[in-house]
C-alpha atoms as a PDB file:
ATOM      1  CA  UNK A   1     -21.727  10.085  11.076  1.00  0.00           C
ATOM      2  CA  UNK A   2     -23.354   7.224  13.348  1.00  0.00           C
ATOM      3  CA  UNK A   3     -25.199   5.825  10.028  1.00  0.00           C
ATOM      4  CA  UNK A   4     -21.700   5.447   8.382  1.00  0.00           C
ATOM      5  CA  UNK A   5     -20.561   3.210  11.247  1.00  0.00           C
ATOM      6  CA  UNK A   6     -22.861  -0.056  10.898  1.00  0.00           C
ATOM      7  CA  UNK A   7     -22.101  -0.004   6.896  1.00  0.00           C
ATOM      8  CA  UNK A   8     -18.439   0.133   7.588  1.00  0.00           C
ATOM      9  CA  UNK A   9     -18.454  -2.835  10.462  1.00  0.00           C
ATOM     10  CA  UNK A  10     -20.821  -4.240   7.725  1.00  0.00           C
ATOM     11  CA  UNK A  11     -17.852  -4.289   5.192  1.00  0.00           C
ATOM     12  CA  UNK A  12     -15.066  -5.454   7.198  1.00  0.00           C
ATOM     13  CA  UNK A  13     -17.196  -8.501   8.070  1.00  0.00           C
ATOM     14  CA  UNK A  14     -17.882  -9.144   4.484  1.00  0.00           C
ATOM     15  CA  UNK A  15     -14.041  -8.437   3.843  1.00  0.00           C
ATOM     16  CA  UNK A  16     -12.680 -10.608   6.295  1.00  0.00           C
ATOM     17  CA  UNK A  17     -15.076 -13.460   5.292  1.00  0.00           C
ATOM     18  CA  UNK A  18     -14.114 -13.144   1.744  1.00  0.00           C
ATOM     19  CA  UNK A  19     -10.585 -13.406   3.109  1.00  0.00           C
ATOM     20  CA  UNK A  20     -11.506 -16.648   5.152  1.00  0.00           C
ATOM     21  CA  UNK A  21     -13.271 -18.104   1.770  1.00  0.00           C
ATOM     22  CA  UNK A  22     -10.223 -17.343  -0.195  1.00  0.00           C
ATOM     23  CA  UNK A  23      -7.749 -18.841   2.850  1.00  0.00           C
ATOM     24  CA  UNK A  24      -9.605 -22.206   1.920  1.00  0.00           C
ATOM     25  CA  UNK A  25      -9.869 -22.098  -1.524  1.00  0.00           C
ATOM     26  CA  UNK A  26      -5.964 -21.789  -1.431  1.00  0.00           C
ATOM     27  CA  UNK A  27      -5.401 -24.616   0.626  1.00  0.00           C
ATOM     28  CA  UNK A  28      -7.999 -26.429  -1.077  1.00  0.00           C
ATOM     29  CA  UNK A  29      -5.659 -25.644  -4.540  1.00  0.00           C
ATOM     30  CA  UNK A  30      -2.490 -26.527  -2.758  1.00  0.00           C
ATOM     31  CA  UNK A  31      -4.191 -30.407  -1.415  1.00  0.00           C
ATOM     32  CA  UNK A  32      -4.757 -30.421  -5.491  1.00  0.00           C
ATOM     33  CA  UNK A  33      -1.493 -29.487  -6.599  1.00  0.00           C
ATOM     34  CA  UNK A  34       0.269 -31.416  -3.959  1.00  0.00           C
ATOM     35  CA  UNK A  35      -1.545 -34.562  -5.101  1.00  0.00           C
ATOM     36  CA  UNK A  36      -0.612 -33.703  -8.903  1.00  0.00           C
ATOM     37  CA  UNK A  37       3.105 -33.973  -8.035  1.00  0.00           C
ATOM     38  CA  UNK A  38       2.469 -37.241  -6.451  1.00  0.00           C
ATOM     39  CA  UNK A  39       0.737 -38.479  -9.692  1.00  0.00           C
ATOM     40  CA  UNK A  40       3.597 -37.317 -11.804  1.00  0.00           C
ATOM     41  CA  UNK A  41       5.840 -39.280  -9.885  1.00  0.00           C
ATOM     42  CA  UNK A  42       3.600 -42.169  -9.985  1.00  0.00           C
ATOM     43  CA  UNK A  43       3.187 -42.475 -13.752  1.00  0.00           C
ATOM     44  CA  UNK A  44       7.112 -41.619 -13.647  1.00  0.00           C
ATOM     45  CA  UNK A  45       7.327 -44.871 -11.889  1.00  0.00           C
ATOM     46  CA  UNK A  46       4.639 -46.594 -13.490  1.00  0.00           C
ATOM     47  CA  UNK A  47       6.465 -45.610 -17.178  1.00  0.00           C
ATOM     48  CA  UNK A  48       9.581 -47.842 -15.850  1.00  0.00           C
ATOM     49  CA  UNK A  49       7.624 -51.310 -14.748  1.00  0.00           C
ATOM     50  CA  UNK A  50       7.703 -51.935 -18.358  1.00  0.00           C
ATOM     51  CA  UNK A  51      11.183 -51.582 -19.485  1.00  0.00           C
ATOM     52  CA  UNK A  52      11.907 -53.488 -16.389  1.00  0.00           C
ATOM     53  CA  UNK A  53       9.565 -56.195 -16.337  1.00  0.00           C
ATOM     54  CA  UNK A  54      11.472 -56.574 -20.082  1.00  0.00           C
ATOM     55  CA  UNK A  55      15.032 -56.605 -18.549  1.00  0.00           C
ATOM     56  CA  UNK A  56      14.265 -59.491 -16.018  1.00  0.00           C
ATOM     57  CA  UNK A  57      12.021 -61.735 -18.696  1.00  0.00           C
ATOM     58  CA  UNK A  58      15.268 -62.597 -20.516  1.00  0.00           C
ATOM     59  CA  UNK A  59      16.538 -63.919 -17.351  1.00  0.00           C
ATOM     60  CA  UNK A  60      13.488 -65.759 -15.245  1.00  0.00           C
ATOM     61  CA  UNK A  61      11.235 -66.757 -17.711  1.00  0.00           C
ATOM     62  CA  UNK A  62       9.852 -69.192 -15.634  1.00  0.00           C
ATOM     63  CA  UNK A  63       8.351 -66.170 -13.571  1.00  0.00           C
ATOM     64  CA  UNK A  64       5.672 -65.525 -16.086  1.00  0.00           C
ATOM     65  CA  UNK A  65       3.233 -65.495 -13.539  1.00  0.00           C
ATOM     66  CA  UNK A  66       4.527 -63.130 -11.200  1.00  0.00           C
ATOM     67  CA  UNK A  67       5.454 -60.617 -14.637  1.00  0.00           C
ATOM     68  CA  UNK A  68       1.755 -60.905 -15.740  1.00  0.00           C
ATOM     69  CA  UNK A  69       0.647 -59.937 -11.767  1.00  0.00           C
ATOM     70  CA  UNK A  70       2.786 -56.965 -11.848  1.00  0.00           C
ATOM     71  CA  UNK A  71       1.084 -55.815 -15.193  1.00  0.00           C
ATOM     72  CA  UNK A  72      -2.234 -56.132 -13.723  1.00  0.00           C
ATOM     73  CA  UNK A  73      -1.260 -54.252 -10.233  1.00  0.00           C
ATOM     74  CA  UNK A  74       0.328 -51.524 -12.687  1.00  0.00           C
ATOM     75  CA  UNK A  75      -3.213 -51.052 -14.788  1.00  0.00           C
ATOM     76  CA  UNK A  76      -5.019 -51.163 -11.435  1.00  0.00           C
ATOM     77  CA  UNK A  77      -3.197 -48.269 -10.040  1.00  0.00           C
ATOM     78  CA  UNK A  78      -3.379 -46.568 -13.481  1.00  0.00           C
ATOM     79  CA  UNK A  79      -7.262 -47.277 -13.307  1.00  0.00           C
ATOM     80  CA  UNK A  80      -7.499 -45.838  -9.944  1.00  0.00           C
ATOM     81  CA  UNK A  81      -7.126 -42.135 -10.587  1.00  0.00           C
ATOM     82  CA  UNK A  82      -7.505 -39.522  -8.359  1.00  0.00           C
ATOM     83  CA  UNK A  83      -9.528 -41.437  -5.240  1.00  0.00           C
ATOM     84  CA  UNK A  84      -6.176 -41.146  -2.726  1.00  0.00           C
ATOM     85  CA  UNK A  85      -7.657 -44.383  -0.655  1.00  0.00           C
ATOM     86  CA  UNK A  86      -8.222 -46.471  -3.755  1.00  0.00           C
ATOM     87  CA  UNK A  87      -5.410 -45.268  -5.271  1.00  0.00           C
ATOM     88  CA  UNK A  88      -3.109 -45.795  -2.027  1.00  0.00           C
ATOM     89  CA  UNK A  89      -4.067 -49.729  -2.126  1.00  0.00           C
ATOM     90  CA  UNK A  90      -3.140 -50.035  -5.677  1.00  0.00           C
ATOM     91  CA  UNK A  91       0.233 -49.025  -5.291  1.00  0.00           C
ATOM     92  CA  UNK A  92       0.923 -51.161  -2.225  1.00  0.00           C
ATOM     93  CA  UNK A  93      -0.147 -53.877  -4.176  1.00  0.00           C
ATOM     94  CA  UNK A  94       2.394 -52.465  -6.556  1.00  0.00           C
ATOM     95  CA  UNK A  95       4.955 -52.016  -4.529  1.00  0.00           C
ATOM     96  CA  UNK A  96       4.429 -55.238  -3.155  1.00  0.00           C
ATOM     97  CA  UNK A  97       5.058 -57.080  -6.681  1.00  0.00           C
ATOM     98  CA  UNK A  98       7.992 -54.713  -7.506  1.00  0.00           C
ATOM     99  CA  UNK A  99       9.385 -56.246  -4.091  1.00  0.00           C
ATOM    100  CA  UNK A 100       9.055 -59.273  -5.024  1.00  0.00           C
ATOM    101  CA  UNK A 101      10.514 -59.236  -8.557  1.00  0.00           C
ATOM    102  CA  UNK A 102      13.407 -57.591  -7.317  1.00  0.00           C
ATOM    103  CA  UNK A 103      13.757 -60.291  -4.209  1.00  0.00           C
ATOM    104  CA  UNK A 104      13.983 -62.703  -7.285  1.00  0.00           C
ATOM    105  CA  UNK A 105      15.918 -60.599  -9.536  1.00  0.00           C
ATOM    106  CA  UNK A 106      18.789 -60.256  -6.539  1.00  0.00           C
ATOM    107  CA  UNK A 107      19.144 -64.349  -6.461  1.00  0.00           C
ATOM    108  CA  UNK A 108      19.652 -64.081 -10.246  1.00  0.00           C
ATOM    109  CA  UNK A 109      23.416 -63.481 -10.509  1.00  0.00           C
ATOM    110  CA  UNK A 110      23.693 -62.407 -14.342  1.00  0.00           C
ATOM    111  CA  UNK A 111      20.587 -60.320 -13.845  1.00  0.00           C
ATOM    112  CA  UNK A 112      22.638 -58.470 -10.687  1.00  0.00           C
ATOM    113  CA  UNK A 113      25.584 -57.825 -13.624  1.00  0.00           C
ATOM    114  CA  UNK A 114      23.292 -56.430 -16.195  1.00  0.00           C
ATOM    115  CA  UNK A 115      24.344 -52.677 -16.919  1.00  0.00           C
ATOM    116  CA  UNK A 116      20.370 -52.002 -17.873  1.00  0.00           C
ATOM    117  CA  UNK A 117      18.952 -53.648 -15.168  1.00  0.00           C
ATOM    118  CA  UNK A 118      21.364 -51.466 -12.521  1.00  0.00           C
ATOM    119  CA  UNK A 119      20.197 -48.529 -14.175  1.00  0.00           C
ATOM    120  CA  UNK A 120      16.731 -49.085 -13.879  1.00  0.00           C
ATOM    121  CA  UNK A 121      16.726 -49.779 -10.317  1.00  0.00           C
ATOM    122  CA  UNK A 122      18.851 -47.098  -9.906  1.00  0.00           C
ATOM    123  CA  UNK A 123      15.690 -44.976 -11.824  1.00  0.00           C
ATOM    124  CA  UNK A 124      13.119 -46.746  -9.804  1.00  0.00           C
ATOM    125  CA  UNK A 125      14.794 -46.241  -6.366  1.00  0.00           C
ATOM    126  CA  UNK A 126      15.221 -42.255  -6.653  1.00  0.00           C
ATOM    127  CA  UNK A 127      11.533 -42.130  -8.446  1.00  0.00           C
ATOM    128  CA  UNK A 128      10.373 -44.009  -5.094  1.00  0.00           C
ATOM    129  CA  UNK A 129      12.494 -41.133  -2.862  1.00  0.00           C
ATOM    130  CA  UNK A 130      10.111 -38.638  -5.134  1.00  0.00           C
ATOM    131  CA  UNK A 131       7.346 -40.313  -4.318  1.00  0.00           C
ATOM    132  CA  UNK A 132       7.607 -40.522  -0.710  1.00  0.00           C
ATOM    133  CA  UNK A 133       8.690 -36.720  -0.625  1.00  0.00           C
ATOM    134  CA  UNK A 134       5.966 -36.026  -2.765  1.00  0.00           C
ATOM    135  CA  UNK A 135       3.580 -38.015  -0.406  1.00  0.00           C
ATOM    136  CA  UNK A 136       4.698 -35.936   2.215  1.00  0.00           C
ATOM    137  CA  UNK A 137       4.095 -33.087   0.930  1.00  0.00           C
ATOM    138  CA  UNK A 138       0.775 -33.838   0.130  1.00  0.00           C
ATOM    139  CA  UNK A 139       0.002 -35.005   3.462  1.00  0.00           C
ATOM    140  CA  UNK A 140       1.445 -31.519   5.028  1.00  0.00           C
ATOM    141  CA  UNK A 141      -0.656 -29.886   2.458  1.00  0.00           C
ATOM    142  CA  UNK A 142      -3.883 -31.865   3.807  1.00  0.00           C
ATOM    143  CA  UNK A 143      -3.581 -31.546   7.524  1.00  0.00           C
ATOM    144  CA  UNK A 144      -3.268 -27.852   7.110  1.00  0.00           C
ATOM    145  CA  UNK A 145      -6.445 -27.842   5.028  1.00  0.00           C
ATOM    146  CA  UNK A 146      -8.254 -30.180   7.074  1.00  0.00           C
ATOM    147  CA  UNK A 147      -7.341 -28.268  10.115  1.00  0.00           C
ATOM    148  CA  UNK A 148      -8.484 -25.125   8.501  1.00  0.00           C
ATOM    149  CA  UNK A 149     -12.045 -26.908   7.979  1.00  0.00           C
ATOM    150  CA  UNK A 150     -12.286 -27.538  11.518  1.00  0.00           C
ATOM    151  CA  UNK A 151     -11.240 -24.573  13.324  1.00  0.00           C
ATOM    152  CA  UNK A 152     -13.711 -21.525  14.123  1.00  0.00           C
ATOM    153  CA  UNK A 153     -14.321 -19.034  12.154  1.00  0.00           C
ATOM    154  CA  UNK A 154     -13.278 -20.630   8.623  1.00  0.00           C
ATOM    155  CA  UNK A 155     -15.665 -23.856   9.701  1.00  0.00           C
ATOM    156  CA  UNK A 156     -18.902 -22.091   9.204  1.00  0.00           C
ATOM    157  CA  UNK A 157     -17.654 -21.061   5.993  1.00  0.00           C
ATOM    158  CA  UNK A 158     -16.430 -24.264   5.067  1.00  0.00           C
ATOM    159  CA  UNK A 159     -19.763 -25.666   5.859  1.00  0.00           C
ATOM    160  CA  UNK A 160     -21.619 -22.621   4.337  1.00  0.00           C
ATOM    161  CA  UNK A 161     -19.782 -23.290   0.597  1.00  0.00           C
ATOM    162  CA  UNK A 162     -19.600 -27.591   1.761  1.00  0.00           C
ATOM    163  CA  UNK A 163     -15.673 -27.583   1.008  1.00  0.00           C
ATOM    164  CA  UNK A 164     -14.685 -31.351   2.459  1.00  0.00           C
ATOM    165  CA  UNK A 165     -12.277 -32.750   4.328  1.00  0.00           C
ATOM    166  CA  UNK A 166      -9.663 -34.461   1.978  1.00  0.00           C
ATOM    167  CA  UNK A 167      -7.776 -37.642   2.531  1.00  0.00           C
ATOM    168  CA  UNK A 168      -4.192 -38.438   3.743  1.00  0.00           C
ATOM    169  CA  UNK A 169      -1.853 -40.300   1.938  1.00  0.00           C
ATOM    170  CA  UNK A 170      -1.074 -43.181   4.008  1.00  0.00           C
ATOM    171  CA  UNK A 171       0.869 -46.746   3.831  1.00  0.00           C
ATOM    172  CA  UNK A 172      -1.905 -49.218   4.087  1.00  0.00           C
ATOM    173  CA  UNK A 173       0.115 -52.490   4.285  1.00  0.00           C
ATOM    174  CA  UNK A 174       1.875 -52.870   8.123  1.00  0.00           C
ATOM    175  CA  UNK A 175       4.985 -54.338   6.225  1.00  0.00           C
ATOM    176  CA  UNK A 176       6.018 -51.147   4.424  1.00  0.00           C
ATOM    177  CA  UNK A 177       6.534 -49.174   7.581  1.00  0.00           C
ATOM    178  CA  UNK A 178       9.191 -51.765   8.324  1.00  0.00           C
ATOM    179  CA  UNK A 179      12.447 -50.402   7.058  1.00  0.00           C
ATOM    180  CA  UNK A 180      14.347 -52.448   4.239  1.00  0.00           C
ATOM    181  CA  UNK A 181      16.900 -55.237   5.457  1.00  0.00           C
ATOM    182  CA  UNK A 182      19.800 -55.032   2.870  1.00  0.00           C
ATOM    183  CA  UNK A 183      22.545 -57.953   2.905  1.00  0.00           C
ATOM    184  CA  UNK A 184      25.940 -57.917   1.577  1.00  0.00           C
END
Protein backbone atom coordinates (compact mmCIF):
# COMPACT_ATOMS: atom_id res chain seq x y z
CA UNK A 1 0.00 0.00 0.00
CA UNK A 2 2.83 2.64 1.00
CA UNK A 3 4.54 1.96 -2.61
CA UNK A 4 1.19 3.02 -4.27
CA UNK A 5 1.33 6.38 -2.48
CA UNK A 6 4.54 8.18 -4.06
CA UNK A 7 3.24 7.00 -7.74
CA UNK A 8 -0.10 8.51 -7.04
CA UNK A 9 1.36 12.07 -5.53
CA UNK A 10 3.64 11.40 -8.60
CA UNK A 11 0.54 11.66 -10.95
CA UNK A 12 -1.35 14.42 -9.54
CA UNK A 13 1.81 16.54 -9.91
CA UNK A 14 2.15 15.55 -13.47
CA UNK A 15 -1.75 16.17 -13.78
CA UNK A 16 -1.90 19.41 -12.35
CA UNK A 17 1.16 20.59 -14.38
CA UNK A 18 -0.36 19.42 -17.53
CA UNK A 19 -3.33 21.46 -16.37
CA UNK A 20 -1.06 24.61 -15.73
CA UNK A 21 0.59 23.99 -19.41
CA UNK A 22 -2.79 23.79 -20.93
CA UNK A 23 -4.11 27.08 -18.69
CA UNK A 24 -1.36 28.93 -20.84
CA UNK A 25 -1.66 27.52 -23.98
CA UNK A 26 -5.37 28.76 -23.77
CA UNK A 27 -4.61 32.12 -22.96
CA UNK A 28 -1.82 32.09 -25.23
CA UNK A 29 -4.77 31.06 -28.12
CA UNK A 30 -7.14 33.65 -26.81
CA UNK A 31 -4.02 36.80 -27.07
CA UNK A 32 -4.09 35.15 -30.84
CA UNK A 33 -7.59 35.19 -31.49
CA UNK A 34 -8.17 38.44 -29.79
CA UNK A 35 -5.57 40.04 -32.06
CA UNK A 36 -7.28 38.31 -35.24
CA UNK A 37 -10.51 40.25 -34.54
CA UNK A 38 -8.55 43.37 -34.33
CA UNK A 39 -6.99 42.62 -37.80
CA UNK A 40 -10.35 41.95 -39.30
CA UNK A 41 -11.47 45.16 -38.28
CA UNK A 42 -8.41 46.75 -39.49
CA UNK A 43 -8.47 45.52 -43.08
CA UNK A 44 -12.39 46.30 -42.65
CA UNK A 45 -11.20 49.79 -42.28
CA UNK A 46 -8.35 49.68 -44.42
CA UNK A 47 -10.92 48.22 -47.44
CA UNK A 48 -12.84 51.77 -47.07
CA UNK A 49 -9.66 54.39 -47.39
CA UNK A 50 -10.04 53.67 -50.96
CA UNK A 51 -13.55 54.28 -51.86
CA UNK A 52 -13.11 57.29 -49.73
CA UNK A 53 -9.99 58.74 -50.73
CA UNK A 54 -12.18 58.45 -54.33
CA UNK A 55 -15.24 60.36 -52.92
CA UNK A 56 -13.16 63.44 -51.70
CA UNK A 57 -10.69 63.56 -55.03
CA UNK A 58 -13.67 64.88 -57.04
CA UNK A 59 -13.92 67.61 -54.62
CA UNK A 60 -10.15 68.79 -53.39
CA UNK A 61 -8.08 67.92 -56.06
CA UNK A 62 -5.65 70.22 -55.08
CA UNK A 63 -5.00 67.80 -52.01
CA UNK A 64 -3.11 65.34 -54.09
CA UNK A 65 -0.49 65.31 -51.73
CA UNK A 66 -2.17 64.60 -48.66
CA UNK A 67 -4.40 61.58 -50.87
CA UNK A 68 -1.04 60.04 -52.00
CA UNK A 69 0.23 60.21 -47.96
CA UNK A 70 -2.79 58.44 -46.89
CA UNK A 71 -2.10 55.63 -49.54
CA UNK A 72 1.30 55.17 -48.31
CA UNK A 73 0.25 55.17 -44.37
CA UNK A 74 -2.52 52.56 -45.58
CA UNK A 75 0.29 50.08 -47.34
CA UNK A 76 2.49 50.69 -44.29
CA UNK A 77 0.00 49.39 -41.89
CA UNK A 78 -0.93 46.64 -44.41
CA UNK A 79 2.94 45.85 -44.53
CA UNK A 80 3.15 45.73 -40.88
CA UNK A 81 1.43 42.47 -40.05
CA UNK A 82 1.20 40.88 -36.99
CA UNK A 83 4.19 42.87 -34.85
CA UNK A 84 1.36 44.78 -32.41
CA UNK A 85 4.15 47.72 -31.74
CA UNK A 86 4.95 48.20 -35.41
CA UNK A 87 1.70 47.69 -36.34
CA UNK A 88 0.23 50.16 -33.54
CA UNK A 89 2.47 53.13 -35.15
CA UNK A 90 1.20 52.47 -38.54
CA UNK A 91 -2.22 53.02 -37.79
CA UNK A 92 -1.67 56.20 -35.78
CA UNK A 93 -0.02 57.42 -38.63
CA UNK A 94 -3.22 56.32 -40.28
CA UNK A 95 -5.45 57.63 -38.23
CA UNK A 96 -3.64 60.67 -38.20
CA UNK A 97 -4.10 61.23 -42.16
CA UNK A 98 -7.76 60.02 -42.01
CA UNK A 99 -8.02 63.07 -39.44
CA UNK A 100 -6.80 65.20 -41.47
CA UNK A 101 -8.68 64.46 -44.72
CA UNK A 102 -11.75 64.59 -42.93
CA UNK A 103 -10.68 68.13 -41.10
CA UNK A 104 -10.51 69.19 -44.87
CA UNK A 105 -13.36 67.32 -46.13
CA UNK A 106 -15.70 69.17 -43.23
CA UNK A 107 -14.60 72.83 -44.73
CA UNK A 108 -15.71 71.45 -48.12
CA UNK A 109 -19.45 72.26 -48.13
CA UNK A 110 -20.63 70.08 -51.25
CA UNK A 111 -18.41 67.30 -50.00
CA UNK A 112 -20.49 67.61 -46.37
CA UNK A 113 -23.87 67.13 -48.83
CA UNK A 114 -22.61 64.16 -50.67
CA UNK A 115 -24.99 61.09 -49.89
CA UNK A 116 -21.68 58.67 -50.52
CA UNK A 117 -19.40 60.51 -48.66
CA UNK A 118 -22.01 60.49 -45.37
CA UNK A 119 -22.19 56.95 -45.77
CA UNK A 120 -18.74 56.23 -45.72
CA UNK A 121 -17.97 58.09 -42.70
CA UNK A 122 -20.81 56.74 -41.28
CA UNK A 123 -18.90 53.05 -42.24
CA UNK A 124 -15.61 54.32 -41.06
CA UNK A 125 -16.84 55.74 -37.69
CA UNK A 126 -18.66 52.38 -36.42
CA UNK A 127 -15.55 50.25 -38.04
CA UNK A 128 -13.33 52.61 -35.67
CA UNK A 129 -15.97 51.75 -32.50
CA UNK A 130 -14.96 47.91 -33.64
CA UNK A 131 -11.69 48.59 -33.53
CA UNK A 132 -11.34 50.15 -30.28
CA UNK A 133 -13.65 47.33 -28.74
CA UNK A 134 -11.68 44.95 -30.46
CA UNK A 135 -8.43 46.60 -29.05
CA UNK A 136 -9.80 46.17 -25.83
CA UNK A 137 -10.42 43.05 -25.92
CA UNK A 138 -7.20 42.16 -26.95
CA UNK A 139 -5.60 44.05 -24.32
CA UNK A 140 -7.91 42.17 -21.54
CA UNK A 141 -6.91 39.06 -23.28
CA UNK A 142 -3.04 40.02 -22.80
CA UNK A 143 -2.88 41.18 -19.25
CA UNK A 144 -4.51 37.99 -18.21
CA UNK A 145 -1.88 36.05 -20.14
CA UNK A 146 0.91 38.10 -19.15
CA UNK A 147 -0.16 37.89 -15.60
CA UNK A 148 -0.43 34.19 -15.89
CA UNK A 149 3.42 34.19 -17.06
CA UNK A 150 4.37 35.90 -14.04
CA UNK A 151 2.64 34.40 -11.23
CA UNK A 152 3.99 31.14 -9.32
CA UNK A 153 3.40 28.08 -10.18
CA UNK A 154 2.47 28.59 -14.06
CA UNK A 155 5.96 30.83 -14.30
CA UNK A 156 8.28 27.92 -14.09
CA UNK A 157 6.29 26.37 -16.66
CA UNK A 158 6.13 29.24 -18.74
CA UNK A 159 9.82 29.47 -18.55
CA UNK A 160 10.27 25.62 -18.79
CA UNK A 161 8.25 25.56 -22.50
CA UNK A 162 9.74 29.72 -23.08
CA UNK A 163 5.99 30.92 -23.76
CA UNK A 164 6.60 35.04 -23.87
CA UNK A 165 5.12 37.80 -22.68
CA UNK A 166 2.95 39.42 -25.50
CA UNK A 167 2.39 43.05 -26.21
CA UNK A 168 -0.48 45.51 -25.39
CA UNK A 169 -2.26 47.34 -27.77
CA UNK A 170 -1.68 50.83 -26.96
CA UNK A 171 -2.27 54.55 -28.49
CA UNK A 172 1.20 55.71 -29.21
CA UNK A 173 0.49 59.34 -30.28
CA UNK A 174 -0.45 61.69 -26.88
CA UNK A 175 -3.10 63.45 -29.20
CA UNK A 176 -5.43 60.46 -29.63
CA UNK A 177 -6.13 60.09 -25.96
CA UNK A 178 -7.58 63.57 -26.26
CA UNK A 179 -11.26 63.18 -26.90
CA UNK A 180 -12.72 64.65 -30.29
CA UNK A 181 -13.94 68.43 -30.23
CA UNK A 182 -17.07 68.42 -32.54
CA UNK A 183 -18.60 71.97 -33.62
CA UNK A 184 -21.95 72.74 -34.83
Amino acid sequence: MNTWIPWIIGAAVVVYLIYLYNGLVTLRNRVRNAWSQIDVQLKRRHDLIPNIVASVKGYMAHERGLFETITRAREKAVAAGSNVPARAAAEAVLDRSLHSLFALAESTPQLQASVNMLALQEELSSTENRIAFARQHYNDAVLAYNTALSTVPSVFIARAFAFQPDTLYEVSDMREREPVTVSF
